[in-house]
Protein backbone atom coordinates (compact mmCIF):
# COMPACT_ATOMS: atom_id res chain seq x y z
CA UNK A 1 29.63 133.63 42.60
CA UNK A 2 32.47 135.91 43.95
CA UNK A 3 34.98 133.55 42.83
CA UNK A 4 33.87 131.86 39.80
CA UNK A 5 35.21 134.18 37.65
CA UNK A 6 39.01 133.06 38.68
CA UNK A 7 38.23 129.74 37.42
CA UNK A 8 37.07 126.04 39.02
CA UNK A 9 36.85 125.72 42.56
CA UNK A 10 37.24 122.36 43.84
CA UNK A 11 36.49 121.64 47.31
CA UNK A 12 39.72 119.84 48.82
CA UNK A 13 39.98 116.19 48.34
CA UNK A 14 40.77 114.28 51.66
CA UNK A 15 43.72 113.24 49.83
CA UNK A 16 44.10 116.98 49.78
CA UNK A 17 43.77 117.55 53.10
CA UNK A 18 45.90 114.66 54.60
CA UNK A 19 48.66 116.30 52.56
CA UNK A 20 48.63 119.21 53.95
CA UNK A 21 48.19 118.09 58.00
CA UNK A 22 51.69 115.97 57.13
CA UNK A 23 53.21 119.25 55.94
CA UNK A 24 51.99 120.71 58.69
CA UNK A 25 52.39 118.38 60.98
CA UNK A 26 56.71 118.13 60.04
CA UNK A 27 56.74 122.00 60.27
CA UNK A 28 55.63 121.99 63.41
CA UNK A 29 58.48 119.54 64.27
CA UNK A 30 60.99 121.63 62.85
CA UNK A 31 59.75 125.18 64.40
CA UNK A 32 59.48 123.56 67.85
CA UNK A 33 63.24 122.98 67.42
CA UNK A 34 63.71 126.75 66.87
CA UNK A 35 61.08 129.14 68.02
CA UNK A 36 59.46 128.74 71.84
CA UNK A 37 56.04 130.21 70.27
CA UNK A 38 53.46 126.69 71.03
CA UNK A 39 52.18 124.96 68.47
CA UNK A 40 48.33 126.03 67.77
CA UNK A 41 44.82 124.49 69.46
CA UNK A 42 43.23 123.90 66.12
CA UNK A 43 44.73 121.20 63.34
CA UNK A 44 45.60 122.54 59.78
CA UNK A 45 43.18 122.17 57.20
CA UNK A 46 42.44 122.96 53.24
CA UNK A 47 40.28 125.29 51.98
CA UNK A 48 38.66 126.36 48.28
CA UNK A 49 38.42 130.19 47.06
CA UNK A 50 35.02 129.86 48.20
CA UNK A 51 35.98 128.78 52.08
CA UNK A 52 38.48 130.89 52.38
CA UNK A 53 36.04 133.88 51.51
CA UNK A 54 33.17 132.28 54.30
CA UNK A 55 35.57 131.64 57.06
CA UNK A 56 37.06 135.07 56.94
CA UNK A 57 34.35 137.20 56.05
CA UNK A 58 33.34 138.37 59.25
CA UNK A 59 36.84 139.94 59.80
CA UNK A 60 36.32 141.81 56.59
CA UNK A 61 32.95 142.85 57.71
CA UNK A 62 34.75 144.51 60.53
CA UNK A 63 36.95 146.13 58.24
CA UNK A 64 34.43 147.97 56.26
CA UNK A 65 31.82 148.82 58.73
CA UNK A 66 33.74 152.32 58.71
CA UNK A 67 33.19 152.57 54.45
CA UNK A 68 29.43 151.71 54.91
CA UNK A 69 29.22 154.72 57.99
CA UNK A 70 30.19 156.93 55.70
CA UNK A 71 28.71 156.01 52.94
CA UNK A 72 25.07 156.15 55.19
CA UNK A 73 26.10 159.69 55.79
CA UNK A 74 26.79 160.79 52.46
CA UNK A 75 23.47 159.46 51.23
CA UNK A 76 21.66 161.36 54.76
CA UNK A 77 23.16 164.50 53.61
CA UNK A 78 21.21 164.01 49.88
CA UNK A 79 18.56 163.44 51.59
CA UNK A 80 17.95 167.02 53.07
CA UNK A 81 18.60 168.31 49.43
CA UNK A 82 15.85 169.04 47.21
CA UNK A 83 12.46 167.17 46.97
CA UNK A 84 13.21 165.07 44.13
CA UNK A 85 16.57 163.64 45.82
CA UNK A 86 14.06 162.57 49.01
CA UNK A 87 11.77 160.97 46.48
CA UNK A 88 14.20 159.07 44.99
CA UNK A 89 15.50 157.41 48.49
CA UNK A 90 14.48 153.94 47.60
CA UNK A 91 16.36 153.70 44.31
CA UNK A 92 19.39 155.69 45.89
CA UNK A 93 19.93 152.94 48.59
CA UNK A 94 19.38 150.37 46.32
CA UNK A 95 22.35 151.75 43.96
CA UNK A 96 24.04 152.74 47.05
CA UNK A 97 23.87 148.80 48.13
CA UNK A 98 24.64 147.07 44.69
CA UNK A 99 27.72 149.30 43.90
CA UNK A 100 29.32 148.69 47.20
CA UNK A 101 28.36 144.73 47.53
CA UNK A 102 30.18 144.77 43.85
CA UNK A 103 33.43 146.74 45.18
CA UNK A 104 33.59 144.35 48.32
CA UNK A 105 32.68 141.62 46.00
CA UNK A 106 35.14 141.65 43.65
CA UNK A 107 38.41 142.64 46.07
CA UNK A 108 37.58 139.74 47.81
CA UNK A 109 37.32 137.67 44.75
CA UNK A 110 40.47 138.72 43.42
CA UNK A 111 42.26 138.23 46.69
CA UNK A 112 40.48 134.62 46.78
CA UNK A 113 42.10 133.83 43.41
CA UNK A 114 46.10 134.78 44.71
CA UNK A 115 46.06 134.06 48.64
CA UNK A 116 47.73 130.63 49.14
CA UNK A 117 47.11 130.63 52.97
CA UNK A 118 44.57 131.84 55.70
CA UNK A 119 47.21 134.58 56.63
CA UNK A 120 48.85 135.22 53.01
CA UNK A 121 47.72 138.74 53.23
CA UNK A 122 49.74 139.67 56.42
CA UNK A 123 46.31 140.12 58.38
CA UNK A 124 45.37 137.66 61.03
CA UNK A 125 41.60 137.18 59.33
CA UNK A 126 40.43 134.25 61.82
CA UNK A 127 38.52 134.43 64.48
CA UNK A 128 41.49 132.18 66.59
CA UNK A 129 44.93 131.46 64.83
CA UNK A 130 44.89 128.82 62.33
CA UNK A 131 46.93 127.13 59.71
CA UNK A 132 44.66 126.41 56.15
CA UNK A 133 46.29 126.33 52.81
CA UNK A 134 43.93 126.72 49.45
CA UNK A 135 45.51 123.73 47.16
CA UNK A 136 44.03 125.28 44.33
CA UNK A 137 46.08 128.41 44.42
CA UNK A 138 49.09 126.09 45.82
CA UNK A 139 48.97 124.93 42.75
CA UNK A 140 49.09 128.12 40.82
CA UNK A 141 51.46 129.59 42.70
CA UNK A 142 53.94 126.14 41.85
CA UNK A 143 53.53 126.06 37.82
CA UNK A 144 56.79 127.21 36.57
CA UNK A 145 59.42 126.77 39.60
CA UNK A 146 61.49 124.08 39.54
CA UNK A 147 61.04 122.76 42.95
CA UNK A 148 59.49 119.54 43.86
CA UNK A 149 55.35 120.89 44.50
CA UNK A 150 55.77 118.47 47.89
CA UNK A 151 58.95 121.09 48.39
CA UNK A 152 56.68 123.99 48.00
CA UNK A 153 53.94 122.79 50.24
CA UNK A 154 56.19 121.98 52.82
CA UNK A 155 57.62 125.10 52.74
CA UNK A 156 54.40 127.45 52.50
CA UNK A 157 53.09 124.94 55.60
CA UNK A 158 56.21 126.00 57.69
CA UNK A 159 55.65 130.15 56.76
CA UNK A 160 51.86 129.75 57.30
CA UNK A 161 52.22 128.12 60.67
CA UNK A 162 55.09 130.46 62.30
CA UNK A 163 52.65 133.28 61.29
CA UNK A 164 50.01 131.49 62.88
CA UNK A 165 52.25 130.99 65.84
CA UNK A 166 53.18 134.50 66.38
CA UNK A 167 49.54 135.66 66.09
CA UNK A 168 48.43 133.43 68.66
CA UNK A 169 51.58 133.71 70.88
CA UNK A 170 51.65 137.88 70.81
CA UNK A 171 48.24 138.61 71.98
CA UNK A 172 48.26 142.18 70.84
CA UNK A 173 49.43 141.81 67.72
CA UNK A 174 46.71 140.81 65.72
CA UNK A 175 44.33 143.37 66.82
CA UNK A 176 46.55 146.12 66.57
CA UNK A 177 46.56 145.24 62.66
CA UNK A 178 43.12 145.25 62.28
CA UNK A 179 42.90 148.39 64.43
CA UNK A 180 45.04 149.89 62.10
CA UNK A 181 43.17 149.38 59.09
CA UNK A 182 40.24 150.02 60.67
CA UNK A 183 41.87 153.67 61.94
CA UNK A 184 42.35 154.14 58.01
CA UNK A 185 39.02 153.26 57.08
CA UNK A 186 36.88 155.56 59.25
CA UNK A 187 38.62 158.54 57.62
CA UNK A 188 37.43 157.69 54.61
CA UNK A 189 34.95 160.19 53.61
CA UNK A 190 32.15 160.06 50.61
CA UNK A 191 31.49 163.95 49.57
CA UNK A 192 27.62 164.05 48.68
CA UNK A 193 27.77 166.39 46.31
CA UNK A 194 30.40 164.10 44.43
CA UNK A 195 28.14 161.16 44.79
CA UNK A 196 24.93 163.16 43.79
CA UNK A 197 26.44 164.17 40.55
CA UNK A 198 27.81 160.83 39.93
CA UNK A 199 24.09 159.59 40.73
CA UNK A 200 22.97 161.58 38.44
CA UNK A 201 25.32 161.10 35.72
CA UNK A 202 24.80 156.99 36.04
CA UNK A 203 21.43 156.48 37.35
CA UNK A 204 19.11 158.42 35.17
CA UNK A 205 18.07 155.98 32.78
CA UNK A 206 18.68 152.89 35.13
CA UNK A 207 15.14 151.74 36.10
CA UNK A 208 15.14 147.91 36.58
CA UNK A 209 16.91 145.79 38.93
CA UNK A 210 19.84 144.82 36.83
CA UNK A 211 20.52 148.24 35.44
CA UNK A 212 21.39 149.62 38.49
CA UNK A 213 23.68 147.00 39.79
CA UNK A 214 25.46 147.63 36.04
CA UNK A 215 25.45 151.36 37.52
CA UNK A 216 27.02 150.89 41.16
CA UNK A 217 29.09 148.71 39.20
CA UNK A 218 30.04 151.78 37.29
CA UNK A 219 30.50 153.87 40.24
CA UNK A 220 32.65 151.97 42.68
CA UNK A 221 35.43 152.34 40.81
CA UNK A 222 35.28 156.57 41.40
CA UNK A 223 33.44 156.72 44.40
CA UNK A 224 36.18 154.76 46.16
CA UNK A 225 39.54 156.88 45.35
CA UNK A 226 38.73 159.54 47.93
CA UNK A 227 41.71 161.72 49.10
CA UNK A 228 43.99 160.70 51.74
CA UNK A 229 44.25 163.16 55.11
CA UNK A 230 47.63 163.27 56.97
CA UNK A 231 46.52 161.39 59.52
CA UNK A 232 45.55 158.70 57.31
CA UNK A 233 48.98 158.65 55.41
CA UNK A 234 50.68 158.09 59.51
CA UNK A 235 48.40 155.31 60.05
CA UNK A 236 49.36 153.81 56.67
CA UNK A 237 52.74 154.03 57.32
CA UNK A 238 52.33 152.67 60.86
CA UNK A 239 50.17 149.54 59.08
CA UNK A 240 52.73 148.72 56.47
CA UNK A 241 56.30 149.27 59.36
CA UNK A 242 54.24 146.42 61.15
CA UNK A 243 53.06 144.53 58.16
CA UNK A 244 56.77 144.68 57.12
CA UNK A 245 58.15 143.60 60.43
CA UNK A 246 56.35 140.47 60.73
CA UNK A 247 56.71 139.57 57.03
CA UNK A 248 60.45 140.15 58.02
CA UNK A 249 59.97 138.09 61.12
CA UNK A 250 58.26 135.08 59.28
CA UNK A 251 61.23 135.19 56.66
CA UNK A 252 63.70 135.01 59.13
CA UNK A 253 62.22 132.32 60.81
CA UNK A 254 61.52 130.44 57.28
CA UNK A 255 65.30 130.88 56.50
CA UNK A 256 66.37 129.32 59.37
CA UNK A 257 64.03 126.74 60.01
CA UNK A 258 64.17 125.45 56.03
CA UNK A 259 67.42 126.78 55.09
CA UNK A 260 69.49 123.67 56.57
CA UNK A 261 67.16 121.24 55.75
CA UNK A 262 65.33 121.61 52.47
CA UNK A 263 67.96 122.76 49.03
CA UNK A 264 65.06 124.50 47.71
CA UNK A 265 64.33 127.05 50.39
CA UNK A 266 66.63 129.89 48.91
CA UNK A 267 65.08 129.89 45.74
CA UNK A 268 61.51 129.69 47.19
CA UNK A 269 62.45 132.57 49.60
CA UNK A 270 63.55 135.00 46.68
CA UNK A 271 60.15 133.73 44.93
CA UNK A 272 58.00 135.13 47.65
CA UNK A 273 60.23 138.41 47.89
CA UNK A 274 59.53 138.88 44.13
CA UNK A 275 55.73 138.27 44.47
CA UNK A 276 55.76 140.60 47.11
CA UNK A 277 57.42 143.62 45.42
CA UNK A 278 55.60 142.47 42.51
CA UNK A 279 52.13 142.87 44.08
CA UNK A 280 50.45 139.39 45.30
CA UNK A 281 47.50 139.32 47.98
């Protein structure tokens, strides 16, 4: 459901898949030539929107754990307000519940629709290193370059797995990126009085199921723009110096693993710098 409004949602062919392992498998070749970093335990694979969402979701359950904390709180503290707030527990919850499944819902959906990798986003979002490309949104991201798509997948297989590679060769690494974000996330804080007005501004004609989902739908949007402390804008900057430096790492890497060997490399280098200063995943 999260991703069907991007569109169809194939699950990979095997002709799919055995594409994608020989990609693989020739970037592997060519990084053992120039990195030590070993190649990884598990093989490459392909994945729909839909897989990509299962088989990283319980990394982005660790990520918000902090938003739903505070979110508990903020409701607690209605909760000792008047009488009527108290009575109306069941239906806050509920609202409480559908607005923040729909926020969670639909960044992951939209990130599902864009990411053409596992690691696309910069985050290591597997439980153990692995390379899996999404041919659906391989696709996507080919229509309108002029390289050969084989080109492309060969050289999104070679930046996928030297990401891969230095998550699983730098043990600390990965953690201390989701350590970060997580840092970030438990000073995010919900201000009851903010939500209680916001309640009350959505939810006092929504009575039936559907109507309040429509209103958390209504409220995510607000309810998550909260103010930034100082000590969140330090973490952030900390997140994005590292995020940077392994991007930075990867494109080196990419540049001189592809650059000798495949004529389209520049051009799909300056792509991906474009995407990224463009937005992308």
């Amino acid at each position: 459901r999260i991703t069907a409004s991007a569109g169809p949602d194939p699950a990979p062919t095997p002709a799919e898949v055995a594409r994608i392992r020989d990609a693989v498998g020739l970037a592997d070749l060519w990084l053992d030539e120039e990195i030590t970093f070993p190649r990884l335990a598990l093989s490459a694979t392909a994945w729909s929107r839909t897989e990509w969402i299962d088989n990283t979701y319980p990394t982005w359950q660790q990520l918000v754990r902090p938003v739903v904390t505070s979110l508990s709180a903020a409701l607690r503290g209605l909760m000792d307000g008047p009488g009527e707030m108290r009575a109306a527990e069941p239906m806050l919850r509920m609202a409480l519940a559908g607005m923040f499944a729909a926020q969670v819902g639909q960044s992951l959906g939209s990130l599902a629709s864009t990411v053409v990798s596992a690691g696309d986003i910069g985050l290591p979002l597997t439980e153990q290193p692995r390379v899996a490309l999404l041919p659906t949104n391989v696709e996507a991201f080919s229509e309108g370059l002029a390289a050969d798509p084989s080109d492309i997948l060969l050289f999104l297989a070679i930046r996928e797995a030297a990401r891969q590679r230095l998550f699983g060769a730098v043990g600390w690494l990965g953690p201390q990126l989701l350590a970060l974000v997580e840092h970030y996330a438990r000073d995010i804080t919900i201000d009851p009085d903010a939500l209680e007005q916001a309640i009350e501004s959505q939810l006092n004609s929504a009575m039936t199921a559907g109507e309040l989902e429509d209103a958390g739908n209504a409220l995510a949007g607000s309810l998550f723009a909260p103010q930034r402390t100082d000590e969140q804008f330090e973490v952030l900057a900390r997140l994005e110096n590292l995020l940077a430096l392994v991007e930075g790492w990867v494109d080196e890497v990419v540049a001189q693993v592809a650059g000798q060997r495949m004529p389209a490399a520049a051009g799909l280098i300056e792509t991906l710098r474009r995407r990224r200063a463009t937005g992308g995943p």
